[in-house]
C-alpha atoms as a PDB file:
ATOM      1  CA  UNK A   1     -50.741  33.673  30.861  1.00  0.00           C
ATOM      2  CA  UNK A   2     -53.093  35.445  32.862  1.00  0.00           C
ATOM      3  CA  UNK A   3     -54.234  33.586  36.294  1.00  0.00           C
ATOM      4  CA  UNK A   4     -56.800  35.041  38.293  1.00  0.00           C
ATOM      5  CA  UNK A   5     -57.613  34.704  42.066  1.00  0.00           C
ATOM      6  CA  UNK A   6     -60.312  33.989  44.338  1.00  0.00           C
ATOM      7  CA  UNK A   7     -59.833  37.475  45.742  1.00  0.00           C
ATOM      8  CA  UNK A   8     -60.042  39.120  42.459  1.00  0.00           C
ATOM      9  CA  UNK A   9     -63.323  37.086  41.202  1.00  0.00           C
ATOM     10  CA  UNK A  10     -64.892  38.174  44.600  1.00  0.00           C
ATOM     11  CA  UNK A  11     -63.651  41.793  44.426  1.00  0.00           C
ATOM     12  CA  UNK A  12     -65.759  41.774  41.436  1.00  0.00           C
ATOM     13  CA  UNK A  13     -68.927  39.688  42.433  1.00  0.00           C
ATOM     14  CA  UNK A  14     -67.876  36.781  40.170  1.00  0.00           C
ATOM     15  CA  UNK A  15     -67.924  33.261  40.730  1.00  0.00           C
ATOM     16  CA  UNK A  16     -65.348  30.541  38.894  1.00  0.00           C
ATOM     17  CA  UNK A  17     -66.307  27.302  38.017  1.00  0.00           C
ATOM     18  CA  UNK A  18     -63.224  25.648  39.264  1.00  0.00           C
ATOM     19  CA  UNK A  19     -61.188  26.571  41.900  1.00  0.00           C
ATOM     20  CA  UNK A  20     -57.723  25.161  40.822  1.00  0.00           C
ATOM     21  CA  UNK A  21     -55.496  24.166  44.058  1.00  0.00           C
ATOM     22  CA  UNK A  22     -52.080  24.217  43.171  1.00  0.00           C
ATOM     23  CA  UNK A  23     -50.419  22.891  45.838  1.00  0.00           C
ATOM     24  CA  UNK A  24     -46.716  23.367  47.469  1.00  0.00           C
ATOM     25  CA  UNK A  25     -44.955  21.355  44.773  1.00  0.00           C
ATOM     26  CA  UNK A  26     -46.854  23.271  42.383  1.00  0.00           C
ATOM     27  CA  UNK A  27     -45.898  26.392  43.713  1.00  0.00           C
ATOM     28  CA  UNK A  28     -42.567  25.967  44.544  1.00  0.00           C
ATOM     29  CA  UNK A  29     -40.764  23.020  43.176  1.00  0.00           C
ATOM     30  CA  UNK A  30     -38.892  24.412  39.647  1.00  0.00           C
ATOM     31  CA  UNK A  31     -40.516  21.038  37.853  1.00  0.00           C
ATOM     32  CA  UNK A  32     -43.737  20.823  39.227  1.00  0.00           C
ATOM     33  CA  UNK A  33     -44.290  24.597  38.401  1.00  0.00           C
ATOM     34  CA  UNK A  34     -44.121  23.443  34.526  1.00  0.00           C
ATOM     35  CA  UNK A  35     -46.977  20.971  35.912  1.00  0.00           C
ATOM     36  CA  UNK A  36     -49.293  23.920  37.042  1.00  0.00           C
ATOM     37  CA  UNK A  37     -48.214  26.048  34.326  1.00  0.00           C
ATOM     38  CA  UNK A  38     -49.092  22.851  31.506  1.00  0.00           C
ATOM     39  CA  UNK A  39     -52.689  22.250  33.046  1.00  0.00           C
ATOM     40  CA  UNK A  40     -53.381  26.217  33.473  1.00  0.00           C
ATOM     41  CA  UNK A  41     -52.983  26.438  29.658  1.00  0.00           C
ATOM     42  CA  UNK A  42     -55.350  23.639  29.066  1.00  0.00           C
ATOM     43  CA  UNK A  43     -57.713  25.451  30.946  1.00  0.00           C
ATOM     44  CA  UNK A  44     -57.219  28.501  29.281  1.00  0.00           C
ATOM     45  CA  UNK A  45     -57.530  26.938  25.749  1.00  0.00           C
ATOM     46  CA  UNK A  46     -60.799  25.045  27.063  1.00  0.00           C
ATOM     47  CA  UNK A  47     -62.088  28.376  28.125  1.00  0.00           C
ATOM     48  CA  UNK A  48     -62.984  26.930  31.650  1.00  0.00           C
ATOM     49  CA  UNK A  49     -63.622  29.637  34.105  1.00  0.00           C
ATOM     50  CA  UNK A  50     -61.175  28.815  36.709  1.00  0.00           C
ATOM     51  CA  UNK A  51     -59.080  30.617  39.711  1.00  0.00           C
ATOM     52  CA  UNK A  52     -55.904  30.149  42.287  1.00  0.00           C
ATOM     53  CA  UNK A  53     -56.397  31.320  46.283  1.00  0.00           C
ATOM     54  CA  UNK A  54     -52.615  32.361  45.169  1.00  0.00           C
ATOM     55  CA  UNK A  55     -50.920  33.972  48.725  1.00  0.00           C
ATOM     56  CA  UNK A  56     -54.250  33.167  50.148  1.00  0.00           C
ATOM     57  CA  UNK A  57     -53.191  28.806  49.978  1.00  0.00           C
ATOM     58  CA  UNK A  58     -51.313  27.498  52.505  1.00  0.00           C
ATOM     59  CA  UNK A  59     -50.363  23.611  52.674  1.00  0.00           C
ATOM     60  CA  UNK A  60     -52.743  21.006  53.161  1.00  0.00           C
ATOM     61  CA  UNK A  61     -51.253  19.448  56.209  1.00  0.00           C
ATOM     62  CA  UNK A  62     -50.867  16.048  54.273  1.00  0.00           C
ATOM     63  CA  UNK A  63     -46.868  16.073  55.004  1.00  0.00           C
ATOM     64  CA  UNK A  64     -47.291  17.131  58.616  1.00  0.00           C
ATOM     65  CA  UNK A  65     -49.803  14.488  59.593  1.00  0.00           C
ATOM     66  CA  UNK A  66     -48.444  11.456  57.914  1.00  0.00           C
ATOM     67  CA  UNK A  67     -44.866  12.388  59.876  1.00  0.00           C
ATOM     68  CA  UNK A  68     -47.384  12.122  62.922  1.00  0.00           C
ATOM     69  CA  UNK A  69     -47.945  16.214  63.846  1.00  0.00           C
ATOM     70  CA  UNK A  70     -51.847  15.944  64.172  1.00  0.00           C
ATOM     71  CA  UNK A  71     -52.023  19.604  66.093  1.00  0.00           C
ATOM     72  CA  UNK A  72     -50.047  21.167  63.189  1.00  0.00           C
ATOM     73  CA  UNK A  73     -52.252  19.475  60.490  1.00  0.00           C
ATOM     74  CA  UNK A  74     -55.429  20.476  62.192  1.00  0.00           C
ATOM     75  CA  UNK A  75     -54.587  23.718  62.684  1.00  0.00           C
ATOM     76  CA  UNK A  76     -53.152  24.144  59.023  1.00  0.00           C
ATOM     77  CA  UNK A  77     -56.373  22.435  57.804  1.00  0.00           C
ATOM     78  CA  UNK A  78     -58.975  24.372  60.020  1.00  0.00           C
ATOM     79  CA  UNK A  79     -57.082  27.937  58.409  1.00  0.00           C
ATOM     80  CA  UNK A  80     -57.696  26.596  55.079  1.00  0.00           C
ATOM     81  CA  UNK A  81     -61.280  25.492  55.664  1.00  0.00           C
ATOM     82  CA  UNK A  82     -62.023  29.034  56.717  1.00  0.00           C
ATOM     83  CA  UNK A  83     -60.505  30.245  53.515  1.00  0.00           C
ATOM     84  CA  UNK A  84     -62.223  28.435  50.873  1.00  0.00           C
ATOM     85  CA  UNK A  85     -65.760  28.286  53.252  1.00  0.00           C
ATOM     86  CA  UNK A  86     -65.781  32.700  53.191  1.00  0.00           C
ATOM     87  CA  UNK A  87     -65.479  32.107  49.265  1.00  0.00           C
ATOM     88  CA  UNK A  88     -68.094  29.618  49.509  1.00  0.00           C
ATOM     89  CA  UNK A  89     -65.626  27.081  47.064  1.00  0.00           C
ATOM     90  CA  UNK A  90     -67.662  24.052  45.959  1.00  0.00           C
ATOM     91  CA  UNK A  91     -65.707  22.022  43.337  1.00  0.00           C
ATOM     92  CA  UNK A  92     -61.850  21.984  43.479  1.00  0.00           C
ATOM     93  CA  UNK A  93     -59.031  20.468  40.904  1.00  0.00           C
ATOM     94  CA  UNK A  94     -55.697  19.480  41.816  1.00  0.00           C
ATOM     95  CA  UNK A  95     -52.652  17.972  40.553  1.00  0.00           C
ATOM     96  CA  UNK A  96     -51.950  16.367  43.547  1.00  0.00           C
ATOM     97  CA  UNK A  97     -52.906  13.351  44.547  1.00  0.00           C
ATOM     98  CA  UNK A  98     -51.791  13.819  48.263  1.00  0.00           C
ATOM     99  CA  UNK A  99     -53.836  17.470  48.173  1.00  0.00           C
ATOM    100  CA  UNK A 100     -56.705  15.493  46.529  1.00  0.00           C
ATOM    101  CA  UNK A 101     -56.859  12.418  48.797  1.00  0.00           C
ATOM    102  CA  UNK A 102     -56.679  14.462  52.325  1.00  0.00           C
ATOM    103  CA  UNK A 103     -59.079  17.226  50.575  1.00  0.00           C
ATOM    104  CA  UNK A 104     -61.789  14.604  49.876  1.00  0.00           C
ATOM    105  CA  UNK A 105     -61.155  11.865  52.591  1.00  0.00           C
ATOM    106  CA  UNK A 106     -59.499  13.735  55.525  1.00  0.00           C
ATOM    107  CA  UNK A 107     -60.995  17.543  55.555  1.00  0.00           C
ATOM    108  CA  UNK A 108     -64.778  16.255  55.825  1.00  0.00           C
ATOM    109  CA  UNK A 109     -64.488  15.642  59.357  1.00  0.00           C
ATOM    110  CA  UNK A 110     -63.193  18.867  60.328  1.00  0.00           C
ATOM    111  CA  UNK A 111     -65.642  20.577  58.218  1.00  0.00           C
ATOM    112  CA  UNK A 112     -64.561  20.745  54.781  1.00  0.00           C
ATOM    113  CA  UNK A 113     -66.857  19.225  52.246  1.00  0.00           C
ATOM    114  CA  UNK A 114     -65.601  19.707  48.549  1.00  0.00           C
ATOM    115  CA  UNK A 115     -66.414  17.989  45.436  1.00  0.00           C
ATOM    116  CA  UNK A 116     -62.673  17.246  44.805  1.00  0.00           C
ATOM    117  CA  UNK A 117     -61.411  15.812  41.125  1.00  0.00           C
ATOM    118  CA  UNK A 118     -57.714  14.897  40.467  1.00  0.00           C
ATOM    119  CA  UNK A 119     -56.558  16.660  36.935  1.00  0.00           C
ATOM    120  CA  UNK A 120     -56.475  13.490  35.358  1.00  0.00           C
ATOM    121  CA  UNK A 121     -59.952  12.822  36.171  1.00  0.00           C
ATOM    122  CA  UNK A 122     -61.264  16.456  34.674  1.00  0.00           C
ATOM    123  CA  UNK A 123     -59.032  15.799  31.897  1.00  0.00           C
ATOM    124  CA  UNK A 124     -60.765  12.478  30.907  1.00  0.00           C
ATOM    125  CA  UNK A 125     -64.066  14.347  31.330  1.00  0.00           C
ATOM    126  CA  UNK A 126     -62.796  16.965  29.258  1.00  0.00           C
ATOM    127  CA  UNK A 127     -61.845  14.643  26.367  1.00  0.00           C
ATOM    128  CA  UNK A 128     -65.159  13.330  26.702  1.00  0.00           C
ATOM    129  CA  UNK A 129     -67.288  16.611  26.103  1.00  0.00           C
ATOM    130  CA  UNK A 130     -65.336  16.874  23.386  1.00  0.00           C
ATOM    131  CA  UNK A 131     -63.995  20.311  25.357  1.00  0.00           C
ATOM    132  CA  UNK A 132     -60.354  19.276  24.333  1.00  0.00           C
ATOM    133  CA  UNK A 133     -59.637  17.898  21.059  1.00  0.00           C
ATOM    134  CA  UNK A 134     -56.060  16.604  20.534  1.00  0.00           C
ATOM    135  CA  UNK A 135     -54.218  17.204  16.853  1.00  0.00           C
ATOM    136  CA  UNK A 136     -53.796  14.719  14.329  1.00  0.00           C
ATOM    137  CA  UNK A 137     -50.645  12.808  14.564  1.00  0.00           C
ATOM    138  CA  UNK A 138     -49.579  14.753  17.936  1.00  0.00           C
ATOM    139  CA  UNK A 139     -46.215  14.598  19.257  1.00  0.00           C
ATOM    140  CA  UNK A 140     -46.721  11.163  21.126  1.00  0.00           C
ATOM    141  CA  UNK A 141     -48.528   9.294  18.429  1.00  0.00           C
ATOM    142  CA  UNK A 142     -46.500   5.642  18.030  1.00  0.00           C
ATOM    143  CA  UNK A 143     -44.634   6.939  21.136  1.00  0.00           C
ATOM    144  CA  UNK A 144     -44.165   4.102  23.987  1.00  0.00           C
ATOM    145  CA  UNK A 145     -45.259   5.719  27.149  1.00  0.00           C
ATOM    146  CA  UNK A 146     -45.918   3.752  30.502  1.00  0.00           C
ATOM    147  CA  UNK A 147     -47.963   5.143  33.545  1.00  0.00           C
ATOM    148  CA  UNK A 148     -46.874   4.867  36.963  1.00  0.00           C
ATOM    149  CA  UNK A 149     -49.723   4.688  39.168  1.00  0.00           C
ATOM    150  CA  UNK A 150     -49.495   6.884  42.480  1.00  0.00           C
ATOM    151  CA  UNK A 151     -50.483   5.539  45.659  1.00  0.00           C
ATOM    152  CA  UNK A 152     -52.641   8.584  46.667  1.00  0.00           C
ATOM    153  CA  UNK A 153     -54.469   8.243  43.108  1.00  0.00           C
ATOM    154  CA  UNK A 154     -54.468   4.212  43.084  1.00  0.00           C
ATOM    155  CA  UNK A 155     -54.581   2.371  45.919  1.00  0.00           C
ATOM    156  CA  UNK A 156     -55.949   5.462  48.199  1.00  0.00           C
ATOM    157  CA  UNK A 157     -59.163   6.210  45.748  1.00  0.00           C
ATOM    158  CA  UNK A 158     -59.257   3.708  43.630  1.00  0.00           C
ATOM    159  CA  UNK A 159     -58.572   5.914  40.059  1.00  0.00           C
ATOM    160  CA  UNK A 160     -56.643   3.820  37.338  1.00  0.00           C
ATOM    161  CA  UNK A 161     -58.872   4.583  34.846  1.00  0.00           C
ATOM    162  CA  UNK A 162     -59.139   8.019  34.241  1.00  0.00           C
ATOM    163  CA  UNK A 163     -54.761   8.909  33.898  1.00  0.00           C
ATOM    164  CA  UNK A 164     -54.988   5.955  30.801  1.00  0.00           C
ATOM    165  CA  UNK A 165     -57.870   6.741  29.522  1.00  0.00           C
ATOM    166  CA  UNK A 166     -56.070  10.209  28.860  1.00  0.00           C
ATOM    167  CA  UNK A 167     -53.239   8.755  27.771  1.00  0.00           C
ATOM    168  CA  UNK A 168     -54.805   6.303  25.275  1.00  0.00           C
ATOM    169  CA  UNK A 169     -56.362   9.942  23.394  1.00  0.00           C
ATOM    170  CA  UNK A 170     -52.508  10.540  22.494  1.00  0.00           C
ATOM    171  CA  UNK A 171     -52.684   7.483  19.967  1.00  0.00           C
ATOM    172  CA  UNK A 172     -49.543   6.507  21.522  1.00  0.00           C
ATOM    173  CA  UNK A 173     -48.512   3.251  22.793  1.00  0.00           C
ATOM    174  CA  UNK A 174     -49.490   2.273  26.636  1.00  0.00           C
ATOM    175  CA  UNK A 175     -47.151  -0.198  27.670  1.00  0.00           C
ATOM    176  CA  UNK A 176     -47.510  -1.491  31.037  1.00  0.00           C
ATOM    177  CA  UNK A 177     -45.212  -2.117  33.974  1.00  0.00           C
ATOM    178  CA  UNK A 178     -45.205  -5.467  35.540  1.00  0.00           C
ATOM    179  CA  UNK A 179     -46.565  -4.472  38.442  1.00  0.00           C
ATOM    180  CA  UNK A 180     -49.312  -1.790  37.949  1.00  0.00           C
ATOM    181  CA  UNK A 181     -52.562  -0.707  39.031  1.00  0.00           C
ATOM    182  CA  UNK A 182     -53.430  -2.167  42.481  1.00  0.00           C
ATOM    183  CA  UNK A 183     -50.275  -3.850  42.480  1.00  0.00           C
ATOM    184  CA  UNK A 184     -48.232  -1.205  41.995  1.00  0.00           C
ATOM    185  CA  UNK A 185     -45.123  -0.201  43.677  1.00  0.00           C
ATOM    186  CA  UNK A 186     -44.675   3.090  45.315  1.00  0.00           C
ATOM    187  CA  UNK A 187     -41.764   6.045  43.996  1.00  0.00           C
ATOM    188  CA  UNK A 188     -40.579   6.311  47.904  1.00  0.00           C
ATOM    189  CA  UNK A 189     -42.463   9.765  48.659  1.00  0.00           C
ATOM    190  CA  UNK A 190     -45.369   8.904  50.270  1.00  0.00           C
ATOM    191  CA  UNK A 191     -46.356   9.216  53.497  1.00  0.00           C
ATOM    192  CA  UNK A 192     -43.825  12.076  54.228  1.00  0.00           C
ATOM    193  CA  UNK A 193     -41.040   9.990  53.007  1.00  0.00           C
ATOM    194  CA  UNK A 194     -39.983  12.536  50.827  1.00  0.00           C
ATOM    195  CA  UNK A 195     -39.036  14.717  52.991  1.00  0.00           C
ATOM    196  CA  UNK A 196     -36.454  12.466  55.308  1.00  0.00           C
ATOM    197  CA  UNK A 197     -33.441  10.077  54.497  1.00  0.00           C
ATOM    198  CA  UNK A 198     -34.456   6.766  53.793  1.00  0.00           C
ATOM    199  CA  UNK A 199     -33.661   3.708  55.953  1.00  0.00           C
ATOM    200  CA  UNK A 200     -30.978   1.393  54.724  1.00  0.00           C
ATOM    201  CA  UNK A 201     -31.816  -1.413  52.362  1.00  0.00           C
ATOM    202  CA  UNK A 202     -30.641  -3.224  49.353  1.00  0.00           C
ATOM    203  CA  UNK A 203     -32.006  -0.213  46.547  1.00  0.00           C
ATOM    204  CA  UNK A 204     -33.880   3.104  47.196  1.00  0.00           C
ATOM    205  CA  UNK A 205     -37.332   2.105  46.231  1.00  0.00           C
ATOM    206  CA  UNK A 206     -37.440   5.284  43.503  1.00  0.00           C
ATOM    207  CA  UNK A 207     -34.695   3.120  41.709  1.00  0.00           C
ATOM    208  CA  UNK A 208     -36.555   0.289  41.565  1.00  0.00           C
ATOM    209  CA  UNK A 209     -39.106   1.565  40.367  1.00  0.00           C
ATOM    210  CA  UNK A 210     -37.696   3.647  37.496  1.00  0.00           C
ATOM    211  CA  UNK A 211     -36.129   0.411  36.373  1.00  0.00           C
ATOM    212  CA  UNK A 212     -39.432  -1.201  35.969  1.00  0.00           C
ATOM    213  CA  UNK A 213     -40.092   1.655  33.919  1.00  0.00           C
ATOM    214  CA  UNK A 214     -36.852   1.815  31.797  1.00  0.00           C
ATOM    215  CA  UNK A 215     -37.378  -2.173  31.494  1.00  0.00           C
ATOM    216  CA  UNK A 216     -40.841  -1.445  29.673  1.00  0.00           C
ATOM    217  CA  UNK A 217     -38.836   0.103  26.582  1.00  0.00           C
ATOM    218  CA  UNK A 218     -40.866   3.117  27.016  1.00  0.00           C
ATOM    219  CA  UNK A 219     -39.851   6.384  25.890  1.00  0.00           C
ATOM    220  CA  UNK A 220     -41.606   8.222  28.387  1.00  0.00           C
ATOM    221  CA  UNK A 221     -42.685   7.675  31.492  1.00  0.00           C
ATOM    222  CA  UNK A 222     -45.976   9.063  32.277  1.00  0.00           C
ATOM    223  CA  UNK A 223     -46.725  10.318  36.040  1.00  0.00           C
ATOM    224  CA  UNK A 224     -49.875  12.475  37.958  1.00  0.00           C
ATOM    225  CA  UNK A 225     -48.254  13.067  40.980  1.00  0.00           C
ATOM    226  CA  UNK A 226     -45.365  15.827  41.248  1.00  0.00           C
ATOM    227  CA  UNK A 227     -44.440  13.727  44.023  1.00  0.00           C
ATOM    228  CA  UNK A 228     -43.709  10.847  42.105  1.00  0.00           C
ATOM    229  CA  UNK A 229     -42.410  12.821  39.080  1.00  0.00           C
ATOM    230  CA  UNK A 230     -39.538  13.498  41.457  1.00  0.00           C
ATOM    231  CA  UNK A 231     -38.293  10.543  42.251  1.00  0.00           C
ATOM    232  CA  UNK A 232     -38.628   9.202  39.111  1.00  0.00           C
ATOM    233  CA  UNK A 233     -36.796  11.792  37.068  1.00  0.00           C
ATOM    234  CA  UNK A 234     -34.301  11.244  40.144  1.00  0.00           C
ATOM    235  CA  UNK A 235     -34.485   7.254  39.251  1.00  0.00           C
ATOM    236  CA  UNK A 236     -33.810   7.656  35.600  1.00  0.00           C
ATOM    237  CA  UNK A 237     -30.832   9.971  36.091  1.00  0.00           C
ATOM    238  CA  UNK A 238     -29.381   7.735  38.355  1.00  0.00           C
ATOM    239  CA  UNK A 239     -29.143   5.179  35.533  1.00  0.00           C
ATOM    240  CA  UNK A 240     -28.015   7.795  32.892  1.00  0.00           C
ATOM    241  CA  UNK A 241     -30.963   7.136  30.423  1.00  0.00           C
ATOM    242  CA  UNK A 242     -32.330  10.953  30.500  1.00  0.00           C
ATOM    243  CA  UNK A 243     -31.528  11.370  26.365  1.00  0.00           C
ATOM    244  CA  UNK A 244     -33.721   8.123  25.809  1.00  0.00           C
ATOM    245  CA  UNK A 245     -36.436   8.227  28.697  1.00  0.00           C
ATOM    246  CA  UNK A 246     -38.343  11.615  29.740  1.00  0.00           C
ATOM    247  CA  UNK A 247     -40.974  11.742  32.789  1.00  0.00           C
ATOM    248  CA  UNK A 248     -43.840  13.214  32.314  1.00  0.00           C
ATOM    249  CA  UNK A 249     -46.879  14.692  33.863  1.00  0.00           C
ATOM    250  CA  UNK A 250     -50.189  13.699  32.326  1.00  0.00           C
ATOM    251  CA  UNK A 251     -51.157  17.271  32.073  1.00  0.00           C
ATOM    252  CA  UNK A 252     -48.066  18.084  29.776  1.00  0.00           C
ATOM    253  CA  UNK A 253     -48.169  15.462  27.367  1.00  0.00           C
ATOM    254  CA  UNK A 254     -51.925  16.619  26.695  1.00  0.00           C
ATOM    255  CA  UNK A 255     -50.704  20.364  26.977  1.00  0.00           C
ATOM    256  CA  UNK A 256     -48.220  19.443  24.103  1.00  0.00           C
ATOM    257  CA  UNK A 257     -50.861  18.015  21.938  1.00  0.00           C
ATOM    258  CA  UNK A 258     -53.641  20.806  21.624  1.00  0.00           C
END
């Protein structure tokens, strides 16, 4: 699969529709690499015209300033600004809800202003051009799936629609969690929780929440956040049901069924 860069559209006066932000998990975490890799191909087959800063992206800052390091997030936010201002970028897509919610709430005021879509969104408006078309009894058709909603996507922006809507075009079953859209519970990673030990308790909250999942009867657990993918797959080992239950990001299970 051939990506291409912002530095190689330039380089040869071309401009991309999309510029595709792939983020650290993206980029570096084993599983969320098989995230990026999933919605690159859907691009690919869609024939969108899209490109990656590649060595050119740094991190958004979102991990720094939630632990409470606002000079390192500003000045990781003003180098990236600079970045994607010289290409003159104008409509990013991510995968990650904590990318997306700081690039379209949080970079405005320091002089980033993007028209910023999570993937689930562009994937619902791709299903609705008619850009992707999904095969006839697809890999999830009759397949129970339930969709965890991330905090960054949810409760942060306000998007339950769109990750469903996709879902519902696999003609599979959407079973829901007891408590789901604006009441639902966070994995645990939020918030720069992922990166520290959490505090004692009763449960780790990514345990909790996997159960709620596992409850459902669902086969596979459907995620948009590599974040959350995490602590869920980390959730469902911990009660031995990998054979029966698989997490899943959105992006894949559409991937699969092209």
């Amino acid at each position: 699969m051939v990506v291409r860069t912002m530095a190689e559209f330039a380089a040869s006066g071309e401009t991309p529709e999309i510029l595709f932000w792939v983020g650290c998990s993206g980029s570096f975490d084993q599983r969320a690499q098989k995230i990026t890799r999933a919605f690159a191909s859907i691009l690919n087959k869609v024939g969108i015209k899209y490109a990656i800063l590649g060595k050119e992206e740094m991190c958004t800052g979102d991990p720094v300033r939630r632990a409470g390091n606002e000079f390192m997030f500003q000045m990781m936010a003003y180098q990236n600004i600079q970045t994607l201002n010289n290409y003159g970028i104008k409509k990013m897509v991510t995968a990650c809800p904590h990318c997306f919610n700081i690039f379209k709430n949080e970079y405005p005021e320091l002089g980033g202003n993007y028209e910023v879509l999570h993937h689930t969104v562009f994937l619902q408006q791709l299903i609705d051009e008619g850009k992707i078309k999904l095969k006839d009894g697809g890999d999830y058709k009759g397949k129970k799936i339930t969709y965890h909603d991330s905090c960054y996507l949810g409760r942060s922006n306000n998007i339950y629609e769109a990750p469903r809507k996709v879902l519902e075009a696999l003609d599979a079953e959407l079973v829901e969690m007891k408590r789901c859209g604006s009441k639902g519970l966070c994995c645990g990673a939020g918030g720069a929780q992922m990166f520290k030990e959490e505090e004692k308790g009763a449960t780790r909250i990514n345990f909790e929440r996997s159960d709620e999942a596992i409850d459902t009867g669902a086969n596979i657990i459907a995620a948009a956040c590599p974040f959350c993918n995490t602590m869920l797959t980390d959730g469902v080992k911990h009660k031995e049901k990998e054979d029966q239950v698989k997490v899943m990001d959105v992006a894949e299970l559409i991937a699969a069924s092209i």
